[in-house]
Protein backbone atom coordinates (compact mmCIF):
# COMPACT_ATOMS: atom_id res chain seq x y z
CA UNK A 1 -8.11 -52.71 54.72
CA UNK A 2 -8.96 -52.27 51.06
CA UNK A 3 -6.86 -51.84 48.23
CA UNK A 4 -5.50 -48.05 47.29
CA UNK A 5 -3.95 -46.45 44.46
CA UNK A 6 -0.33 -45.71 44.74
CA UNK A 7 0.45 -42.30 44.24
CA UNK A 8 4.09 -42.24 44.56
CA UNK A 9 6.23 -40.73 41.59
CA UNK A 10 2.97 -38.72 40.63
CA UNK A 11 2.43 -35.18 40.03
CA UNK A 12 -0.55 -33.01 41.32
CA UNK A 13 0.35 -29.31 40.54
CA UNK A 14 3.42 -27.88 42.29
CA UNK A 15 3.51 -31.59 44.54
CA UNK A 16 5.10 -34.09 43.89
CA UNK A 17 3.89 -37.73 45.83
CA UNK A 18 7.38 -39.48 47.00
CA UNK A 19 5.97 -41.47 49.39
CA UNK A 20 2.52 -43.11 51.94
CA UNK A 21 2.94 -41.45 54.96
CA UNK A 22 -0.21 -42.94 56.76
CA UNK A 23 -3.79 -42.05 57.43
CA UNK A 24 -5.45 -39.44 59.08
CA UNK A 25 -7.91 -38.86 62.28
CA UNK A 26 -10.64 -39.55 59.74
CA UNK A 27 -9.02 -42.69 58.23
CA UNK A 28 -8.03 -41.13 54.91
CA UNK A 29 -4.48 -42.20 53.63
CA UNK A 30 -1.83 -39.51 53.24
CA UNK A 31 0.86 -38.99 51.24
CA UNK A 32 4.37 -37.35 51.93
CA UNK A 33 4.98 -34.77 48.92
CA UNK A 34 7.88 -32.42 47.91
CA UNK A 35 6.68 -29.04 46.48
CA UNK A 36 8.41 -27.35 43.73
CA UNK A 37 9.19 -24.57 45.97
CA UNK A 38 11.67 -26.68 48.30
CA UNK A 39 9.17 -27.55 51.28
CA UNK A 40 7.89 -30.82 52.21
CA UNK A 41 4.23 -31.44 52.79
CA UNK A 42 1.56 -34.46 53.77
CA UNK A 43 -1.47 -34.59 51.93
CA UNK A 44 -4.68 -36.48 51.81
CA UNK A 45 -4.50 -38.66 48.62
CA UNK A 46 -8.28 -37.57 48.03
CA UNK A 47 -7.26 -34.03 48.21
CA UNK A 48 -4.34 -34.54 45.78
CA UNK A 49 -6.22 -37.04 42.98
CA UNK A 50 -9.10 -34.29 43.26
CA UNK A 51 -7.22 -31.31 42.83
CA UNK A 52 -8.41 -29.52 45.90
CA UNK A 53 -4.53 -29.28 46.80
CA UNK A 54 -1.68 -28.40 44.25
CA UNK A 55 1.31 -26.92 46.56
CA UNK A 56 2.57 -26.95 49.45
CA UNK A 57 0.60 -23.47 50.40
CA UNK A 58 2.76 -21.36 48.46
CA UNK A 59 0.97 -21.03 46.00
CA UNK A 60 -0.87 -17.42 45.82
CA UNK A 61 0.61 -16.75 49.11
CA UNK A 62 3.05 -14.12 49.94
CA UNK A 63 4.45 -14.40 53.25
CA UNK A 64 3.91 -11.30 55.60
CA UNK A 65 7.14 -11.08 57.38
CA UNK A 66 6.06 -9.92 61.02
CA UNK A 67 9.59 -9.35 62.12
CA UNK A 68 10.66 -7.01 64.22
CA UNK A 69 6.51 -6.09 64.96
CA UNK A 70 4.91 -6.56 68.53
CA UNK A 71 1.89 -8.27 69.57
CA UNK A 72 0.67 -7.94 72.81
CA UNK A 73 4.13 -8.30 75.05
CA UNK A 74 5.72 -10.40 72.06
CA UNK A 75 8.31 -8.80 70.06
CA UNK A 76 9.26 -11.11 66.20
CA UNK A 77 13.04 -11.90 66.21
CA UNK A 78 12.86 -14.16 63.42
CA UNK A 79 10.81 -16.81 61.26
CA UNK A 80 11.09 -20.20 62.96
CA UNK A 81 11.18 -23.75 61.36
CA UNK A 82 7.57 -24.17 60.03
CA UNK A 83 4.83 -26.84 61.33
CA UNK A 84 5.13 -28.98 58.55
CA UNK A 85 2.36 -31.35 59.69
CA UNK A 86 0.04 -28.48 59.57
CA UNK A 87 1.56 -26.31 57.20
CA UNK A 88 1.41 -23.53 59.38
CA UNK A 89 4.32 -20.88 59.14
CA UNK A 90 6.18 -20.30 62.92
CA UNK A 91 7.53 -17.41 64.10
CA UNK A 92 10.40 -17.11 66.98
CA UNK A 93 9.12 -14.63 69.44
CA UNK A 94 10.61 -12.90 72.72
CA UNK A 95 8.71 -11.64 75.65
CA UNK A 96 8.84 -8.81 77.23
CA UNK A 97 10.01 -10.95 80.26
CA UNK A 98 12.60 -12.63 78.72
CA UNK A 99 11.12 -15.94 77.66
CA UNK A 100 11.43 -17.03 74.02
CA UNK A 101 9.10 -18.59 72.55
CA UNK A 102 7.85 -19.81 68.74
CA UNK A 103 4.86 -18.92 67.90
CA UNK A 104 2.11 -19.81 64.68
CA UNK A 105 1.51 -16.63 62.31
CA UNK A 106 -2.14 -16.92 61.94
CA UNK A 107 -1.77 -16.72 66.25
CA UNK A 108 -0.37 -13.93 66.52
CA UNK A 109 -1.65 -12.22 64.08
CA UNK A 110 -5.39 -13.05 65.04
CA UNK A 111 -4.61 -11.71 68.98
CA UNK A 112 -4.59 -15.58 69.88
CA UNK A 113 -0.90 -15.33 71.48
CA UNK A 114 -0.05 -11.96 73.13
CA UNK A 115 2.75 -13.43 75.31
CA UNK A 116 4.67 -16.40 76.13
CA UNK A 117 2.41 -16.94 79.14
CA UNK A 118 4.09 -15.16 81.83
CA UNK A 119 0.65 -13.33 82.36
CA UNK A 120 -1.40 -16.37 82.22
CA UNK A 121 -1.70 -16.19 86.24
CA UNK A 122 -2.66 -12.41 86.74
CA UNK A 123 -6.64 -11.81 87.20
CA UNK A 124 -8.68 -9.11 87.53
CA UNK A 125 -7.51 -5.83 86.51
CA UNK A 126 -4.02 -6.85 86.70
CA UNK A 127 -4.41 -8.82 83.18
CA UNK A 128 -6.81 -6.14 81.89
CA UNK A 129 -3.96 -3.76 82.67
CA UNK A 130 -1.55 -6.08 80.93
CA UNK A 131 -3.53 -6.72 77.69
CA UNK A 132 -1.08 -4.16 76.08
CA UNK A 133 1.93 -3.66 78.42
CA UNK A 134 1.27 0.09 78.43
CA UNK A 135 -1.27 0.64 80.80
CA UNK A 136 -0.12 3.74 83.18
CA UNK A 137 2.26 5.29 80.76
CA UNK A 138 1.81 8.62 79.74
CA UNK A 139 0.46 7.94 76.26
CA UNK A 140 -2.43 5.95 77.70
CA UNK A 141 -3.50 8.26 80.50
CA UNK A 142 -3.73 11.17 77.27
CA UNK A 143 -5.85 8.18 75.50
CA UNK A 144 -8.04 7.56 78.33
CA UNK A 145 -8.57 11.17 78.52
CA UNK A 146 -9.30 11.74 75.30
CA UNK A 147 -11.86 9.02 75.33
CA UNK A 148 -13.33 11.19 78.59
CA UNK A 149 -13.81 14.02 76.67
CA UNK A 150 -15.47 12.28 73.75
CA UNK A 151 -18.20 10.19 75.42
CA UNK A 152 -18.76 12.89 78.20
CA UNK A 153 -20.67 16.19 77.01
CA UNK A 154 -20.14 17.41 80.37
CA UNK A 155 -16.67 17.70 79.80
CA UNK A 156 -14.93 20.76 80.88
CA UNK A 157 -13.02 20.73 77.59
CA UNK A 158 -15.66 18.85 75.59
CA UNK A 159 -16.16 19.63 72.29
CA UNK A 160 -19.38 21.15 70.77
CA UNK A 161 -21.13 19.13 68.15
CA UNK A 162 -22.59 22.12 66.44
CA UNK A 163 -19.18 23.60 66.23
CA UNK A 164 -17.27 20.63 65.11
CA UNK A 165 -16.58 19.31 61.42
């Protein structure tokens, strides 16, 4: 293993190096850094000497706080401790069945995670049913017939394109 440039004590923007933590999957040493906003971070040495990183991800980033909002069968309770390998922010989440479990933001709010996984074993129309938790409520049968009245011309209550907006 070849010589490498100690970056502890340095600054890089917002970081600064404290300490080697090791490499990475690609073989590239990393460094454990505290960022001026409070959280501690690993970064590639390359990334740091090159300025291609200069916080801990707080920088330009406002946190959306998704508590108390639903995804899927997953209600927010609270922010959870964050992924610091991966700098990814966590979020504590309870299921409609009971289960809590944390969850990554980017997850939940890309669809990735809808619920703890309680609904992992349904097939079928039983998890299409379930993609929302609110299939055979009142609200979606009024959807669903909307939507009928729409795409069908035939319609009994149909509306008539010439006479419409």
């Amino acid at each position: 293993m070849g010589a490498f440039n100690d970056l502890s004590g340095r600054r890089f923007g917002k970081l600064t190096v404290f300490g080697r933590e090791g490499t990475d999957r690609s073989k590239k040493i990393t460094w454990r850094c505290d960022c001026d906003c409070g959280q501690t971070c690993v970064q590639k040495g390359c990334d740091l000497i090159n300025n291609k990183v200069k916080s801990c991800g707080c920088s330009g980033k406002k946190l959306r706080d998704l508590s108390g909002q639903r995804f899927g069968i997953l209600t927010v309770e609270r922010r959870g401790e964050d992924d610091q390998r991966n700098q990814k922010v966590t979020w504590i989440c309870k299921c409609d069945c009971g289960n809590v479990k944390p969850v990554r933001s980017n997850d939940l709010v890309r669809g990735k995670v809808t619920s703890c996984g309680c609904n992992a074993n349904l097939t079928g129309s039983e998890a299409k049913a379930f993609k929302h938790g609110r299939a055979g409520t009142k609200v979606h049968h009024i959807w669903k017939e909307m939507r009928r009245r729409c795409s069908n011309s035939d319609h009994l209550n149909s509306v008539d394109p010439e006479f419409s907006d």
